[in-house]
N, C-alpha and C. Protein backbone atom coordinates (compact mmCIF):
# COMPACT_ATOMS: atom_id res chain seq x y z
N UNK A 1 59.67 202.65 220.90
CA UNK A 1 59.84 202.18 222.28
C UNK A 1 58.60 201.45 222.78
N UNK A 2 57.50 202.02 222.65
CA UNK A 2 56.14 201.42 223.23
C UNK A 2 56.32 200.02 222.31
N UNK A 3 56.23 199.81 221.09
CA UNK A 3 56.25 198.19 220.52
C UNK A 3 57.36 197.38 220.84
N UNK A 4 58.25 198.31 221.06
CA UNK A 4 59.24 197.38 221.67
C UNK A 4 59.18 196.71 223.36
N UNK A 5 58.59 197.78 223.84
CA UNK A 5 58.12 197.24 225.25
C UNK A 5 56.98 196.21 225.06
N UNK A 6 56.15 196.29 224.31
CA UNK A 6 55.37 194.69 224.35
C UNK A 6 55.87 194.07 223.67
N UNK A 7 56.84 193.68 222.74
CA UNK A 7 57.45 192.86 222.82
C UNK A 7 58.32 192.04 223.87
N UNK A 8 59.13 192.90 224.68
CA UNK A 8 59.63 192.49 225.48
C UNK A 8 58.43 191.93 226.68
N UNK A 9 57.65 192.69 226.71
CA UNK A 9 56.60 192.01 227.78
C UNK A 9 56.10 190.83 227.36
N UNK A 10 55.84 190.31 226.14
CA UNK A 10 55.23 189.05 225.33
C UNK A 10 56.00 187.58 225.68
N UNK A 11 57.68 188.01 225.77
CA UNK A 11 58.48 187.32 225.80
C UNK A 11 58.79 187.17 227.33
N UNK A 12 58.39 187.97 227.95
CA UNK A 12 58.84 187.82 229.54
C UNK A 12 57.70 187.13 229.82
N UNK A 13 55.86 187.20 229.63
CA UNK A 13 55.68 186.08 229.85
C UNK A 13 55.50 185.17 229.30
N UNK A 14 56.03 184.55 228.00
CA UNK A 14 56.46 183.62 227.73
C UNK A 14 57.43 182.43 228.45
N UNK A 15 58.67 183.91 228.90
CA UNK A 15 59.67 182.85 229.56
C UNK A 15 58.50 182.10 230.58
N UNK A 16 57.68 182.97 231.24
CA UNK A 16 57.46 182.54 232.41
C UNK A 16 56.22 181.23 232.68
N UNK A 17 55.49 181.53 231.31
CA UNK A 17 54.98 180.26 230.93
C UNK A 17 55.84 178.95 230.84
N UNK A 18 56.69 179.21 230.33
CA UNK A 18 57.85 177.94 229.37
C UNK A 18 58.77 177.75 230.91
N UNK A 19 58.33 177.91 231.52
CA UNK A 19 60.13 178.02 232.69
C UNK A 19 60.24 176.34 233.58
N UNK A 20 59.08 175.52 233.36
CA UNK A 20 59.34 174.20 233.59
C UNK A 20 59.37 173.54 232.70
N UNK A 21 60.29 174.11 231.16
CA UNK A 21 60.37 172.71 230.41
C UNK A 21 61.95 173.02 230.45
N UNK A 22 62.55 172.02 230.82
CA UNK A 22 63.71 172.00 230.91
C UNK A 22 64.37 171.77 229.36
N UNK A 23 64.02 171.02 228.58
CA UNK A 23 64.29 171.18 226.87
C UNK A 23 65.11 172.42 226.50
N UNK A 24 64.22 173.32 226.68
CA UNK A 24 64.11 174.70 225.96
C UNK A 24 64.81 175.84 227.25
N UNK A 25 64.88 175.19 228.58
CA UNK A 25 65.77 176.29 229.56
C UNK A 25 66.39 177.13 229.23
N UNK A 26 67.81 176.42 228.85
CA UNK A 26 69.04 176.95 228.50
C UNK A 26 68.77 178.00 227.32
N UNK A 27 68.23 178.13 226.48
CA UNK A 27 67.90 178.76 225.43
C UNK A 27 67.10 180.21 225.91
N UNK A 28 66.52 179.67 226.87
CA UNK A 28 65.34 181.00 227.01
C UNK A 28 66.33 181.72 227.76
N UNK A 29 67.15 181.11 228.84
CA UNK A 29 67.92 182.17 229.63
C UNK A 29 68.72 182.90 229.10
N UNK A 30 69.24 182.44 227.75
CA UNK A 30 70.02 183.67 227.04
C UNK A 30 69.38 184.19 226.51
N UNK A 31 68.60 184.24 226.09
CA UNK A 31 67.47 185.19 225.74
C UNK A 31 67.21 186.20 226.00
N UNK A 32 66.91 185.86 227.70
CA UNK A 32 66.44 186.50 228.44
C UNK A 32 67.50 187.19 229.16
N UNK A 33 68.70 186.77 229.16
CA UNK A 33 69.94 187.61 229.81
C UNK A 33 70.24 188.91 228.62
N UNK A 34 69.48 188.28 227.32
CA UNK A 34 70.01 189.32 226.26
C UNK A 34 69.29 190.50 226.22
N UNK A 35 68.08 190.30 226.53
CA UNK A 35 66.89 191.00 226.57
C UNK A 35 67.25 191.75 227.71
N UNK A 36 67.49 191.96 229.02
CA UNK A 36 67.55 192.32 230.29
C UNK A 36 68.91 193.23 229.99
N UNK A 37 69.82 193.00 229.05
CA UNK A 37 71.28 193.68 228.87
C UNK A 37 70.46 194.83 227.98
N UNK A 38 70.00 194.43 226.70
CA UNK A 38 70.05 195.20 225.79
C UNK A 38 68.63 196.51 226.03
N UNK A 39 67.89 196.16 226.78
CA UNK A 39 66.45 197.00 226.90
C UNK A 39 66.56 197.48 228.26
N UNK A 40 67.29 196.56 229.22
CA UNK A 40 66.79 197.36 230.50
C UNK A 40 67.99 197.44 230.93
N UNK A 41 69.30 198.02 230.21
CA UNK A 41 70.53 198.23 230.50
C UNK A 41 70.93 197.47 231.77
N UNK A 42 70.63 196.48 231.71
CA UNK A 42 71.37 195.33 233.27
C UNK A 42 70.49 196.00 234.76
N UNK A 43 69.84 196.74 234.40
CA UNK A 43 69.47 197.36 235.75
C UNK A 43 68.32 196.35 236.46
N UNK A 44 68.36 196.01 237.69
CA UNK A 44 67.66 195.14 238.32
C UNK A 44 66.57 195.72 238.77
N UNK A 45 67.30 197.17 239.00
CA UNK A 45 65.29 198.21 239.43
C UNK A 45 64.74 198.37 238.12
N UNK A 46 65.16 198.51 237.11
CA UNK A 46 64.36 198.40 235.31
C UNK A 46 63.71 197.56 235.89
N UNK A 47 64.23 196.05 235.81
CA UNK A 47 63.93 194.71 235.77
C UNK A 47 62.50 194.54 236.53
N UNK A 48 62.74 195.04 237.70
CA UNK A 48 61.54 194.36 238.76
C UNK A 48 60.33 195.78 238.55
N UNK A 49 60.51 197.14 238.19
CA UNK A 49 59.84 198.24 237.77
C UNK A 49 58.80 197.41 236.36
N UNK A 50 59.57 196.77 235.32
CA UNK A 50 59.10 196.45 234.07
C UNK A 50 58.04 195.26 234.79
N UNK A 51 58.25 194.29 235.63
CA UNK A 51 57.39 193.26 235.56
C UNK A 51 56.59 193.82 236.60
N UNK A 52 56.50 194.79 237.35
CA UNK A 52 55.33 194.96 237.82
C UNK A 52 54.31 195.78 236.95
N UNK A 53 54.88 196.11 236.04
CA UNK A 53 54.17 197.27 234.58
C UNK A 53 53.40 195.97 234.40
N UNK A 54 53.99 195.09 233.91
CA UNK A 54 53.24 193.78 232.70
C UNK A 54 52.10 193.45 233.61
N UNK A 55 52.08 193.43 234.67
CA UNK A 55 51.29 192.85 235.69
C UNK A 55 49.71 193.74 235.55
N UNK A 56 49.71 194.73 235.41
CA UNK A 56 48.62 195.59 235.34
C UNK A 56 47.26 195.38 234.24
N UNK A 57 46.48 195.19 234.60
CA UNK A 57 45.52 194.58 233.57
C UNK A 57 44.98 195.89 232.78
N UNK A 58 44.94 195.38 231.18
CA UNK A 58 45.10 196.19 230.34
C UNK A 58 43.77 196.72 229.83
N UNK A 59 42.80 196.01 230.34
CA UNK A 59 41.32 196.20 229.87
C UNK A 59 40.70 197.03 230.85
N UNK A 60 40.99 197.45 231.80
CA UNK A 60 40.48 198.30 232.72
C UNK A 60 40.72 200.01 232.00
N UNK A 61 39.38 200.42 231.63
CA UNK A 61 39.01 201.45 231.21
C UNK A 61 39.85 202.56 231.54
N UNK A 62 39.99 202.88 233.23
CA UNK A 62 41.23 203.79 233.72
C UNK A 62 42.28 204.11 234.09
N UNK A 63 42.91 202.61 233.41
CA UNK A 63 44.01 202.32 233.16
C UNK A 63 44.46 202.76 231.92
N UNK A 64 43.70 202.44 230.91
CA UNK A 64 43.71 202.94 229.66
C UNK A 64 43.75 204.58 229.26
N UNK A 65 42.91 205.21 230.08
CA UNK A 65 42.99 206.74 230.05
C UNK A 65 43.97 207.09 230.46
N UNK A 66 44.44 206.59 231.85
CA UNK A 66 45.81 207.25 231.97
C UNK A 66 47.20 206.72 231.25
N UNK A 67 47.26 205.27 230.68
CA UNK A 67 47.69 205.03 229.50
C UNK A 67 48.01 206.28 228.33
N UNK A 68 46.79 206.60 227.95
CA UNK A 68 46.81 207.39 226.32
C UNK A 68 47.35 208.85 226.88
N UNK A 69 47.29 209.27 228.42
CA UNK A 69 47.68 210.21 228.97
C UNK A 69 48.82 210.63 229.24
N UNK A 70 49.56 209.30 229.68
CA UNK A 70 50.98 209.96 229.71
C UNK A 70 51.43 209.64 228.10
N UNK A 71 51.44 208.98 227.50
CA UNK A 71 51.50 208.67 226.08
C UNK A 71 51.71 209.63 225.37
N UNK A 72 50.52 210.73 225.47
CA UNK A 72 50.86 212.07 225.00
C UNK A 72 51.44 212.58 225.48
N UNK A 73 52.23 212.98 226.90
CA UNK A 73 53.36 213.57 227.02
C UNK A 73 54.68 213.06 227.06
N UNK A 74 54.96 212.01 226.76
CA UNK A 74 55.72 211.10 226.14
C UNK A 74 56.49 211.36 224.90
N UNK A 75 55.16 211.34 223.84
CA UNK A 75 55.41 211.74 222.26
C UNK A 75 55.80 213.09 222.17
N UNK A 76 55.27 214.23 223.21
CA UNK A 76 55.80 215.75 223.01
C UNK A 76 56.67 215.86 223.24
């Protein structure tokens, strides 16, 4: 689940990099409709819960502790 969530986070901002080339639009939105069905069961509170996760900067030391913190009660 955790590699699968950065994956999905990699690709969400991807879309969001890529979202003014019109070329490649159509493509990313199924993608991204597939991604949103299959990981965050269609749910729109998943949806907007997950991109405020991605948002959190990852290099901040106590972010990271409480990271590896719930992590372990996660895995138990």
């Amino acid at each position: 689940k955790i590699i699968q969530s950065q994956i999905v986070s990699f690709y969400f901002k991807l879309f969001e990099n890529l979202k003014g080339n019109q070329i490649i639009q159509r493509s990313m939105d199924i993608i991204k409709q597939d991604m949103f069905q299959k990981f965050l069961n269609g749910s729109s509170e998943k949806l907007d819960d997950f991109k405020k996760l991605i948002q959190i900067p990852v290099d901040d030391l106590q972010i990271q502790r409480k990271a590896i913190s719930e992590l372990i009660r996660v895995m138990k």
